[in-house]
C-alpha atoms as a PDB file:
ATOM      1  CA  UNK A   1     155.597 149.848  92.964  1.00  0.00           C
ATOM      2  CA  UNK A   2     153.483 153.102  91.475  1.00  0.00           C
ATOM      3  CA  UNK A   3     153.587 155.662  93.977  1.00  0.00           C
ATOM      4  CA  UNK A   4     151.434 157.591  91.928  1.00  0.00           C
ATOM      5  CA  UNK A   5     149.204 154.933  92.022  1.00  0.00           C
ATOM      6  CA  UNK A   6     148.996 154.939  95.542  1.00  0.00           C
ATOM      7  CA  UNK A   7     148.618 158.408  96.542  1.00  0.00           C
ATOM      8  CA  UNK A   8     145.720 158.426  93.757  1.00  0.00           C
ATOM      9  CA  UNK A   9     144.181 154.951  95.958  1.00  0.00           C
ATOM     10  CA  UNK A  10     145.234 156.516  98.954  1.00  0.00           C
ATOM     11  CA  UNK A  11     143.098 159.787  98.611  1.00  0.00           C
ATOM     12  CA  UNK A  12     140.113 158.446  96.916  1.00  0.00           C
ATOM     13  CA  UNK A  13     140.084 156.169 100.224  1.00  0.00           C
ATOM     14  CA  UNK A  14     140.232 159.326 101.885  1.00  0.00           C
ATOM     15  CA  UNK A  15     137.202 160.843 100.337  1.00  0.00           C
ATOM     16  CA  UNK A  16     135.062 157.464 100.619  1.00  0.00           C
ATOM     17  CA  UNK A  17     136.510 157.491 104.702  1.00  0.00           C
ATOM     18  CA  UNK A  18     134.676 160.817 104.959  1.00  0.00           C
ATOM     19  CA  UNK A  19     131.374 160.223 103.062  1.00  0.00           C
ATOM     20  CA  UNK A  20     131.281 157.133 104.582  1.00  0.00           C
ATOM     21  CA  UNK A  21     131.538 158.328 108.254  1.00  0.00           C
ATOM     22  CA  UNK A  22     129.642 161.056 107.250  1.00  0.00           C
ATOM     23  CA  UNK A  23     126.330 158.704 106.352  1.00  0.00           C
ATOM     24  CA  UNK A  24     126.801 156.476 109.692  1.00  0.00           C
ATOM     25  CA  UNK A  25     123.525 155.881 111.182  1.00  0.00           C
ATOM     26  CA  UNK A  26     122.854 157.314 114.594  1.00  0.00           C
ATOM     27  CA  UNK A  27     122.839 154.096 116.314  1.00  0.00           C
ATOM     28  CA  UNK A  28     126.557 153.336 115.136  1.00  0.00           C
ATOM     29  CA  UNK A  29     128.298 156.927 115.842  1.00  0.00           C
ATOM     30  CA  UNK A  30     126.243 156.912 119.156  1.00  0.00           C
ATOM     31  CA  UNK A  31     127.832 153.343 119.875  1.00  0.00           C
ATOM     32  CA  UNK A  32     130.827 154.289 118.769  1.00  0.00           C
ATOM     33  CA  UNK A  33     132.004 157.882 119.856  1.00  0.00           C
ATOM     34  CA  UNK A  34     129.088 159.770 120.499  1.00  0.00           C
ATOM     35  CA  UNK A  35     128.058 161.553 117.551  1.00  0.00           C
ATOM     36  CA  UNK A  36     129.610 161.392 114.491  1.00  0.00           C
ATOM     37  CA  UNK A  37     131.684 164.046 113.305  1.00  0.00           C
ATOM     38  CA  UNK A  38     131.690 166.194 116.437  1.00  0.00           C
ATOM     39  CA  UNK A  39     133.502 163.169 118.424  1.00  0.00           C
ATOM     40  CA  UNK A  40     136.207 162.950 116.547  1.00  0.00           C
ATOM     41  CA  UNK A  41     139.919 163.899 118.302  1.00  0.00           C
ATOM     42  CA  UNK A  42     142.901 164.752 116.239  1.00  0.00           C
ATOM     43  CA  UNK A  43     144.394 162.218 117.239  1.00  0.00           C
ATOM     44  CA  UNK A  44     141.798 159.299 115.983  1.00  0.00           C
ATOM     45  CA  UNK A  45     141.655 161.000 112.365  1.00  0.00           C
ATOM     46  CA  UNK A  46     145.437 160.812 112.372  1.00  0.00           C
ATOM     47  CA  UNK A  47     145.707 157.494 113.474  1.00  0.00           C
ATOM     48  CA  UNK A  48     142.603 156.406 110.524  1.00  0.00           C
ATOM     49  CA  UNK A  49     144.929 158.260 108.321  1.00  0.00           C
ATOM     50  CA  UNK A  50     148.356 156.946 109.155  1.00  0.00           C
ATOM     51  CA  UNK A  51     146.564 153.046 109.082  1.00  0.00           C
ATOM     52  CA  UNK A  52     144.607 153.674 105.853  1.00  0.00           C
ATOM     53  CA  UNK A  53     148.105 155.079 104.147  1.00  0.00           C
ATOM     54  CA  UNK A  54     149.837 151.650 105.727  1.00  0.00           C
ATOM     55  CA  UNK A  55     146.839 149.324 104.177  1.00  0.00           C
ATOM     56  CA  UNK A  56     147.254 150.851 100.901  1.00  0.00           C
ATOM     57  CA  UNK A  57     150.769 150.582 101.047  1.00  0.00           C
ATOM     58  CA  UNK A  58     151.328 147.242 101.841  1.00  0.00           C
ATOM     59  CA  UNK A  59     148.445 146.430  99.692  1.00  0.00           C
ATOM     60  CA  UNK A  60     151.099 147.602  96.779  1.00  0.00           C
ATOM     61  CA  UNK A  61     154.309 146.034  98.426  1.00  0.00           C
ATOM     62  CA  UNK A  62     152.414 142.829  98.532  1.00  0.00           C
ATOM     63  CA  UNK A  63     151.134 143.424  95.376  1.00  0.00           C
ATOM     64  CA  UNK A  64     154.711 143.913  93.520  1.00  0.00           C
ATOM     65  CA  UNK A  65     156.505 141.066  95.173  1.00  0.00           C
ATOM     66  CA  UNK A  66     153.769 138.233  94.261  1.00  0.00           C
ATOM     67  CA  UNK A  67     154.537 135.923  91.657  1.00  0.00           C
ATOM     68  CA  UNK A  68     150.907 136.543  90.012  1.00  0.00           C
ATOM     69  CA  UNK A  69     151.441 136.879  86.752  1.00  0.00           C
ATOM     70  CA  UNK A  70     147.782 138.604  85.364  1.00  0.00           C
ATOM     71  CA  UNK A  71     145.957 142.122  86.456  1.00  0.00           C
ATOM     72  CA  UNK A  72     142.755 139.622  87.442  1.00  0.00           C
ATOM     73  CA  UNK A  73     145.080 137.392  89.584  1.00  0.00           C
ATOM     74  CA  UNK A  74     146.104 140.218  91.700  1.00  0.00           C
ATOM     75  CA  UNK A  75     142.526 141.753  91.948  1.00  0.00           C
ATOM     76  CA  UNK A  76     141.520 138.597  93.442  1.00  0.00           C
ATOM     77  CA  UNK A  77     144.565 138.085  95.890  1.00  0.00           C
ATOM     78  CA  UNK A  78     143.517 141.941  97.034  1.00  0.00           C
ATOM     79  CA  UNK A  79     139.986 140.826  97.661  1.00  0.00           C
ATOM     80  CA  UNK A  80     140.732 137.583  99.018  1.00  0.00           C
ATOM     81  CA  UNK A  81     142.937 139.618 102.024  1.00  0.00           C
ATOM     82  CA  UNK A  82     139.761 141.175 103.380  1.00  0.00           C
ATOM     83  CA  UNK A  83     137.652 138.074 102.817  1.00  0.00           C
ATOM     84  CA  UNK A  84     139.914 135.892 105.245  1.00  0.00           C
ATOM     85  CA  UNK A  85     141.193 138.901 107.214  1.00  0.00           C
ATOM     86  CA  UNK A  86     138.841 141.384 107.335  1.00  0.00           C
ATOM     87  CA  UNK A  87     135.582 139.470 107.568  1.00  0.00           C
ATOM     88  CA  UNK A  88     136.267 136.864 110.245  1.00  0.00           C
ATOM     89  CA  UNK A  89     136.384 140.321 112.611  1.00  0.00           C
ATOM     90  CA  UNK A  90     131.974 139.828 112.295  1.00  0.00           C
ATOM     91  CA  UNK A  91     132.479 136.997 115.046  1.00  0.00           C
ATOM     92  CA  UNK A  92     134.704 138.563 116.870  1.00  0.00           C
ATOM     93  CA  UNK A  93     133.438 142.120 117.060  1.00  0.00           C
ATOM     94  CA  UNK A  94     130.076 140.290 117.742  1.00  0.00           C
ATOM     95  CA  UNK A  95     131.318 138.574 120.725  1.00  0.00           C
ATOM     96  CA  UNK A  96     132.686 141.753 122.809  1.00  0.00           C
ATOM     97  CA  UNK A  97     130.920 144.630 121.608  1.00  0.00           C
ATOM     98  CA  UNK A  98     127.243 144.398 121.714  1.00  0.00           C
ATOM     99  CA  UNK A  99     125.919 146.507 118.418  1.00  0.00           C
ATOM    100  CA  UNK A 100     123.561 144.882 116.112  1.00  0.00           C
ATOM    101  CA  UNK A 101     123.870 142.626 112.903  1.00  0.00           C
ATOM    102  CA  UNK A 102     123.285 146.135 110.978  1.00  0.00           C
ATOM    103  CA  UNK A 103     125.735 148.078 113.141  1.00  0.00           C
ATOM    104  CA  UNK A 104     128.698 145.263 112.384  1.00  0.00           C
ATOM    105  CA  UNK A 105     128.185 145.477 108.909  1.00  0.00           C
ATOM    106  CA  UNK A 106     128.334 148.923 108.539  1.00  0.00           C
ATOM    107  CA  UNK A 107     131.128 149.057 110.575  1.00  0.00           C
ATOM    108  CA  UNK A 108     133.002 146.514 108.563  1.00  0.00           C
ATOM    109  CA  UNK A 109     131.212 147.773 105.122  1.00  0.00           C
ATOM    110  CA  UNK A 110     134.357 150.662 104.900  1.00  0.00           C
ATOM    111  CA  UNK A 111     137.208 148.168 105.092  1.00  0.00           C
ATOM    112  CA  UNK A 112     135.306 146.549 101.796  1.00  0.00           C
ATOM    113  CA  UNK A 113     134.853 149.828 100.357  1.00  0.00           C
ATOM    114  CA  UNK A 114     138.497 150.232 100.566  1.00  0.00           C
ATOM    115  CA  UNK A 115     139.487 146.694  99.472  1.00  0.00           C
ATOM    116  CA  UNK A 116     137.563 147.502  96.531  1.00  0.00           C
ATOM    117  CA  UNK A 117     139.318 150.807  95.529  1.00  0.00           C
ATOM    118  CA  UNK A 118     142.526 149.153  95.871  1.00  0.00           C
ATOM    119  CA  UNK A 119     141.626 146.440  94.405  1.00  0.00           C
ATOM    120  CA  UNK A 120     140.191 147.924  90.844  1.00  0.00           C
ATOM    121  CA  UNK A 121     143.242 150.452  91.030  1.00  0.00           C
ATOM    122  CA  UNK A 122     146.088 148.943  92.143  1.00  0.00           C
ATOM    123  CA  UNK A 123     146.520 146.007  90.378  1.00  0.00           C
ATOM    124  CA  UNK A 124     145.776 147.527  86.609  1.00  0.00           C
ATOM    125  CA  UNK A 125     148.063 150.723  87.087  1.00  0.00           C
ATOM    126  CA  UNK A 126     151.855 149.224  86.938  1.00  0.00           C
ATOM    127  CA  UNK A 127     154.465 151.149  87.460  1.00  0.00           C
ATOM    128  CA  UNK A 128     156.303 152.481  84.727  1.00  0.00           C
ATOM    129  CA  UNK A 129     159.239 150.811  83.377  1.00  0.00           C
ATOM    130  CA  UNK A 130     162.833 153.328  82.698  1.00  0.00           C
ATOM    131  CA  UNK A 131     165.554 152.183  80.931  1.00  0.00           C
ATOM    132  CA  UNK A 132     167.480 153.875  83.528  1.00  0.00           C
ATOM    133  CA  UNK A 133     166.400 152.392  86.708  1.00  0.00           C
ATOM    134  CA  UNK A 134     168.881 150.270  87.940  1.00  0.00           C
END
């Protein structure tokens, strides 16, 4: 795995975490926590922090112990884990939170922005190879 690679993925998700929450509509961070950047506790940025590092990182893991053999063929397995995992949560968020069809997708719309970052970085930057790793 490139662990520079995935601090680099890890902060640019950062940055795209905070524009993104930044531009919420009204109607979703009044849903959600009250208003947007005013309701959020120390310990909900940590915890958005410590699972974005985890996603990215097993992102990676999963990435380096496939069998794929191309830089497309692991672009696609990273987009195809939020297309079956991700995605499905549209019915399910649907059926116990009441927001709108505009609210869910905004909602969900960060977990593709991420996906995608990952996805265009991760697989293209290999790790190095060393003679002297064992």
């Amino acid at each position: 795995m490139n662990y520079k690679a995935i601090v680099f993925v890890y902060v640019l998700q950062l940055l795209a975490g905070v524009i993104w929450y930044s531009a919420a509509p009204a109607n979703v961070t009044q849903q959600v926590e009250g208003n947007a950047l005013e309701g959020m506790t120390t310990a909900s940025l940590l915890g958005f922090c410590i699972a974005l590092f985890l996603y990215t990182y097993f992102s990676s893991w999963l990435l380096a112990k496939t069998n794929l053999r191309s830089s497309f063929e692991r672009l696609v397995l990273t987009l195809s884990i939020w297309l079956f995992t991700v995605l499905p949560n549209i019915f399910f968020i649907g059926l116990f939170v009441d927001f709108s069809h505009m609210s869910v997708g905004y909602l969900l719309s960060f977990g593709f922005i991420s996906c995608l970052i990952s996805a265009l970085i991760l697989p293209f930057w290999r790790a190095s190879r060393s003679i002297f790793k064992g």
